[in-house]
C-alpha atoms as a PDB file:
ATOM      1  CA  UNK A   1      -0.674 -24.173  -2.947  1.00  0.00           C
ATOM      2  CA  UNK A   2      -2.534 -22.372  -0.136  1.00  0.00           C
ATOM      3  CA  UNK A   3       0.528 -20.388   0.844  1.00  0.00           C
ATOM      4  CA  UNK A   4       0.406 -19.435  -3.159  1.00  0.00           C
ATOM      5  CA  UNK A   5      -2.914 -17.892  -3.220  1.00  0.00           C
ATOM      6  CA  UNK A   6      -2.537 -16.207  -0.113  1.00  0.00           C
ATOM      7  CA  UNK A   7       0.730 -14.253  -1.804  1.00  0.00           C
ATOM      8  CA  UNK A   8      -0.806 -13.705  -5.071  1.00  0.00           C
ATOM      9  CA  UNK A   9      -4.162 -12.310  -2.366  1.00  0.00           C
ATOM     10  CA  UNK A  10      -1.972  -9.958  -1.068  1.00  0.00           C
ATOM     11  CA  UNK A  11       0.435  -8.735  -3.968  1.00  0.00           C
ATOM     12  CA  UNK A  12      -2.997  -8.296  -5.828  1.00  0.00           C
ATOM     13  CA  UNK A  13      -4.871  -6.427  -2.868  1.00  0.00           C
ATOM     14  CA  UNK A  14      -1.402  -4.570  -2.776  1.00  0.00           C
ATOM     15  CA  UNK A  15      -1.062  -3.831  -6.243  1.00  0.00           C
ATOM     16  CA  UNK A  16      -4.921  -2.583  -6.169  1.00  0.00           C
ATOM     17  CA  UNK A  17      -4.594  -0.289  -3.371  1.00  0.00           C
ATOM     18  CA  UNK A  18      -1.775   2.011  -5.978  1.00  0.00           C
ATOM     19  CA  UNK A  19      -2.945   4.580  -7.834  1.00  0.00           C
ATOM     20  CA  UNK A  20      -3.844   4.122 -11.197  1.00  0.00           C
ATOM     21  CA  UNK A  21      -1.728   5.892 -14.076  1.00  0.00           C
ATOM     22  CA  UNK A  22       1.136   5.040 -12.519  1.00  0.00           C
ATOM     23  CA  UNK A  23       3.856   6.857 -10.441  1.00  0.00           C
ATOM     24  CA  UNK A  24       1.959  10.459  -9.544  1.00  0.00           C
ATOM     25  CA  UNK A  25       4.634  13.328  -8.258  1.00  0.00           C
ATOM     26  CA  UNK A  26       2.992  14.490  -4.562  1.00  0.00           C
ATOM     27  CA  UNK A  27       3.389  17.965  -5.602  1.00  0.00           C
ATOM     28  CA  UNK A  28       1.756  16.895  -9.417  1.00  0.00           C
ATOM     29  CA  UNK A  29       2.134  18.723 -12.545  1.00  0.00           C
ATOM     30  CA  UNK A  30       0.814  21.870 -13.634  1.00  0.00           C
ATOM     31  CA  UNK A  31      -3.147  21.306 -14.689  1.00  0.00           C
ATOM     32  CA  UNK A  32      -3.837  22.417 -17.690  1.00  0.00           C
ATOM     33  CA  UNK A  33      -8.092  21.695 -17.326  1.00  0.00           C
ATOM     34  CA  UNK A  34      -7.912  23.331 -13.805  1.00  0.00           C
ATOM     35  CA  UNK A  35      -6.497  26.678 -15.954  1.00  0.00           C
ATOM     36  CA  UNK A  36      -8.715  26.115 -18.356  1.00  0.00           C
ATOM     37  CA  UNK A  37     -11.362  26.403 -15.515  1.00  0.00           C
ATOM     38  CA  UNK A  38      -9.958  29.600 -14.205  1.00  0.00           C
ATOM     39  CA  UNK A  39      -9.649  31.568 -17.595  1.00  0.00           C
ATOM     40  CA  UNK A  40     -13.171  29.993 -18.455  1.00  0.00           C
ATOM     41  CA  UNK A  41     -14.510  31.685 -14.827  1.00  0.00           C
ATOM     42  CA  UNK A  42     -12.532  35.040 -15.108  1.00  0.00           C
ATOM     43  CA  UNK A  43     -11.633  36.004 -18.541  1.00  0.00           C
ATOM     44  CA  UNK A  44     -14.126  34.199 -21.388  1.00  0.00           C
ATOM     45  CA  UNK A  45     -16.166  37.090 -20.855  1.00  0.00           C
ATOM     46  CA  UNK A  46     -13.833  39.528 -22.563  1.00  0.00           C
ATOM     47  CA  UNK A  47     -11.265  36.581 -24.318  1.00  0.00           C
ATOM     48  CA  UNK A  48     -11.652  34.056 -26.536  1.00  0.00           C
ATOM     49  CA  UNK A  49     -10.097  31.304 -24.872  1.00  0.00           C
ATOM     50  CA  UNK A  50     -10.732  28.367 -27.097  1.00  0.00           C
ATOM     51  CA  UNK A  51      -9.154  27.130 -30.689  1.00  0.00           C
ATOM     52  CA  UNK A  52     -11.847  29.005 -32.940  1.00  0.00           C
ATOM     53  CA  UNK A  53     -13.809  31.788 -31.393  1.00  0.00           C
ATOM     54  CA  UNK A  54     -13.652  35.322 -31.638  1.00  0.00           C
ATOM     55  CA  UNK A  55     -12.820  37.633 -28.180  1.00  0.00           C
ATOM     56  CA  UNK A  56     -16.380  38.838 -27.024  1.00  0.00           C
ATOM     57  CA  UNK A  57     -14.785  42.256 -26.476  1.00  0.00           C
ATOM     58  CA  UNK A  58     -13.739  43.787 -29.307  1.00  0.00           C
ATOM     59  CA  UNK A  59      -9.937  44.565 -27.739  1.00  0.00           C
ATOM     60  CA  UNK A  60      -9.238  41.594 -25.658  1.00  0.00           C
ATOM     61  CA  UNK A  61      -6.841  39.122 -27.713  1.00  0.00           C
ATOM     62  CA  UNK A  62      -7.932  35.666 -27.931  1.00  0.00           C
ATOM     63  CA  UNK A  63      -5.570  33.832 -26.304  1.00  0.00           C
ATOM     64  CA  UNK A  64      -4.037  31.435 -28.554  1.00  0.00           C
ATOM     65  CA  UNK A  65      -2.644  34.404 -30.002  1.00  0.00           C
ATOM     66  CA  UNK A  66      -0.954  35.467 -27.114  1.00  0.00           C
ATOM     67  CA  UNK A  67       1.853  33.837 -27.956  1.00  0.00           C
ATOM     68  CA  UNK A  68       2.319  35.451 -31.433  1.00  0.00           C
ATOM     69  CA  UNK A  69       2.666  38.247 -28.765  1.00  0.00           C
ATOM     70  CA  UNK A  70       5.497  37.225 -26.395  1.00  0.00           C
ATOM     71  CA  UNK A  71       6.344  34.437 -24.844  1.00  0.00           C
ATOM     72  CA  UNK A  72       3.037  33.435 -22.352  1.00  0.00           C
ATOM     73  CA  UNK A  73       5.787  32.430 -19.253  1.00  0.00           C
ATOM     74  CA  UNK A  74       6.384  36.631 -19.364  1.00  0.00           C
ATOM     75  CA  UNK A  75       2.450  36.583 -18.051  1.00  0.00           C
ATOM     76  CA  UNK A  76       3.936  34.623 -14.809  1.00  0.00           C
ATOM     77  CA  UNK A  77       4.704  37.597 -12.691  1.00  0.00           C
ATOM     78  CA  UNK A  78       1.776  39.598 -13.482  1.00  0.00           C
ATOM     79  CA  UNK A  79      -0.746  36.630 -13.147  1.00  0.00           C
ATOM     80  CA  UNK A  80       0.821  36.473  -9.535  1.00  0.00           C
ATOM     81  CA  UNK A  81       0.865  39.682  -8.528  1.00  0.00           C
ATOM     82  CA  UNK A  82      -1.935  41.640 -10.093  1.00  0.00           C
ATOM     83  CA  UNK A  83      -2.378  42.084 -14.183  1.00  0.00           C
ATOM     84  CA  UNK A  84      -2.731  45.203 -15.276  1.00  0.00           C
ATOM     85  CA  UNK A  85      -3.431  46.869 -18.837  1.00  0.00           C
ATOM     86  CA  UNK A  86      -3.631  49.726 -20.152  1.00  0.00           C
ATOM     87  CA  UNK A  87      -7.147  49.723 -20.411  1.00  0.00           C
ATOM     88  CA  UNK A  88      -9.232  50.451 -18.161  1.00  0.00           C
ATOM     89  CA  UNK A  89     -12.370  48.014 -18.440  1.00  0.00           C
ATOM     90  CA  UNK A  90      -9.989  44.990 -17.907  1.00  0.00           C
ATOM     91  CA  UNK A  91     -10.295  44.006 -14.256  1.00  0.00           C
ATOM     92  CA  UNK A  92      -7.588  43.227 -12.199  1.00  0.00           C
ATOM     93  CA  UNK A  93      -6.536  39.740 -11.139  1.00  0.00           C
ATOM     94  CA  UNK A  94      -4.598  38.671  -8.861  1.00  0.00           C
ATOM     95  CA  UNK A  95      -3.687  34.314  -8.997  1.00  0.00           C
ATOM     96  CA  UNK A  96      -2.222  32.365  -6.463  1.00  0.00           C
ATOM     97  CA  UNK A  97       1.520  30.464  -7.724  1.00  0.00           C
ATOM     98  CA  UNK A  98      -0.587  27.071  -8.008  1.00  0.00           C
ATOM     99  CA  UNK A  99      -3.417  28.970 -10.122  1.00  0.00           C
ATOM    100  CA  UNK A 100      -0.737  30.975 -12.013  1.00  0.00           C
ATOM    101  CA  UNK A 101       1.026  27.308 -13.214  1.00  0.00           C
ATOM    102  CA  UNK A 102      -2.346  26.219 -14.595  1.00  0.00           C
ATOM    103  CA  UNK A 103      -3.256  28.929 -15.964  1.00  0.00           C
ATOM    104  CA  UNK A 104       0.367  29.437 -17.869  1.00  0.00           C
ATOM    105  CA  UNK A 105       0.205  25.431 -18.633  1.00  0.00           C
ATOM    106  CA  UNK A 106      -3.244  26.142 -20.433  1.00  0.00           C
ATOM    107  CA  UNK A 107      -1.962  28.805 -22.606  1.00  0.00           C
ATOM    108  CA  UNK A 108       0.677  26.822 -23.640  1.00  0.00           C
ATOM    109  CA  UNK A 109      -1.575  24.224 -24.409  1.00  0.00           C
ATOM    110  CA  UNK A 110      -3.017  25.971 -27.012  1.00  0.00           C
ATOM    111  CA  UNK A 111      -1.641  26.124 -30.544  1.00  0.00           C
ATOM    112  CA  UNK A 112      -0.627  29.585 -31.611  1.00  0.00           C
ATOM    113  CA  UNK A 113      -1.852  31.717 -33.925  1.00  0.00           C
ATOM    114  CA  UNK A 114      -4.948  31.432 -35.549  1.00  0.00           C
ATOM    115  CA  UNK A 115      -4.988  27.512 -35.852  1.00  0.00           C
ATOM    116  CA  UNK A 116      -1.177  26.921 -36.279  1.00  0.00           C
ATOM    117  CA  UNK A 117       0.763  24.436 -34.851  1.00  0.00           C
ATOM    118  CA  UNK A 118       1.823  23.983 -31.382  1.00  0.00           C
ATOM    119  CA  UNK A 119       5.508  25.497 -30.349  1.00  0.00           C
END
């Protein structure tokens, strides 16, 4: 009976020890809050970046309608390396890969349009 406690003890402390939510990839997924946090920090000011709102500046597109647009991945590469438009009160960024994935998993978070469904 001892030698029963002390295993269910151990498997327990064991068991405890694991991270909760199950099995958790080392590299992990794409964070969709953590680009939430970026375009919240570095683009709110001219985008809205929400479900409802209207962009602050008059030209900026709010972002759930980006897709409407083309295809958000296509923002990958310029995220990365520097985006640039053709206007010339829009700063430019430049996002590490990690900060690029969230920021391209938020986007696609968001449902298209103005309210629509997700794709």
């Amino acid at each position: 009976m001892l030698k029963e406690l002390a295993i269910i003890a151990l498997t327990t402390g064991a068991c405890a020890a694991l991270p909760s939510g199950g099995y958790q990839d080392p590299e992990g997924p794409p964070s969709i809050r953590h680009g939430q946090s970026l375009v919240m920090t570095h683009c709110s000011s001219c985008h809205a970046i929400g479900l409802a709102e209207q962009s602050p500046h008059r030209g900026a597109p709010p972002f759930r309608t980006l897709s409407d647009r083309y295809p958000v991945r296509d923002l990958e590469e310029a995220l990365a390396e520097g985006i640039v438009t053709a206007h010339p009160d829009m700063p430019e960024f430049t996002f590490s890969a990690e900060d690029t994935a969230d920021i391209i998993a938020y986007l696609e978070s968001l449902p298209f349009g103005e309210g629509g469904p997700q794709r």
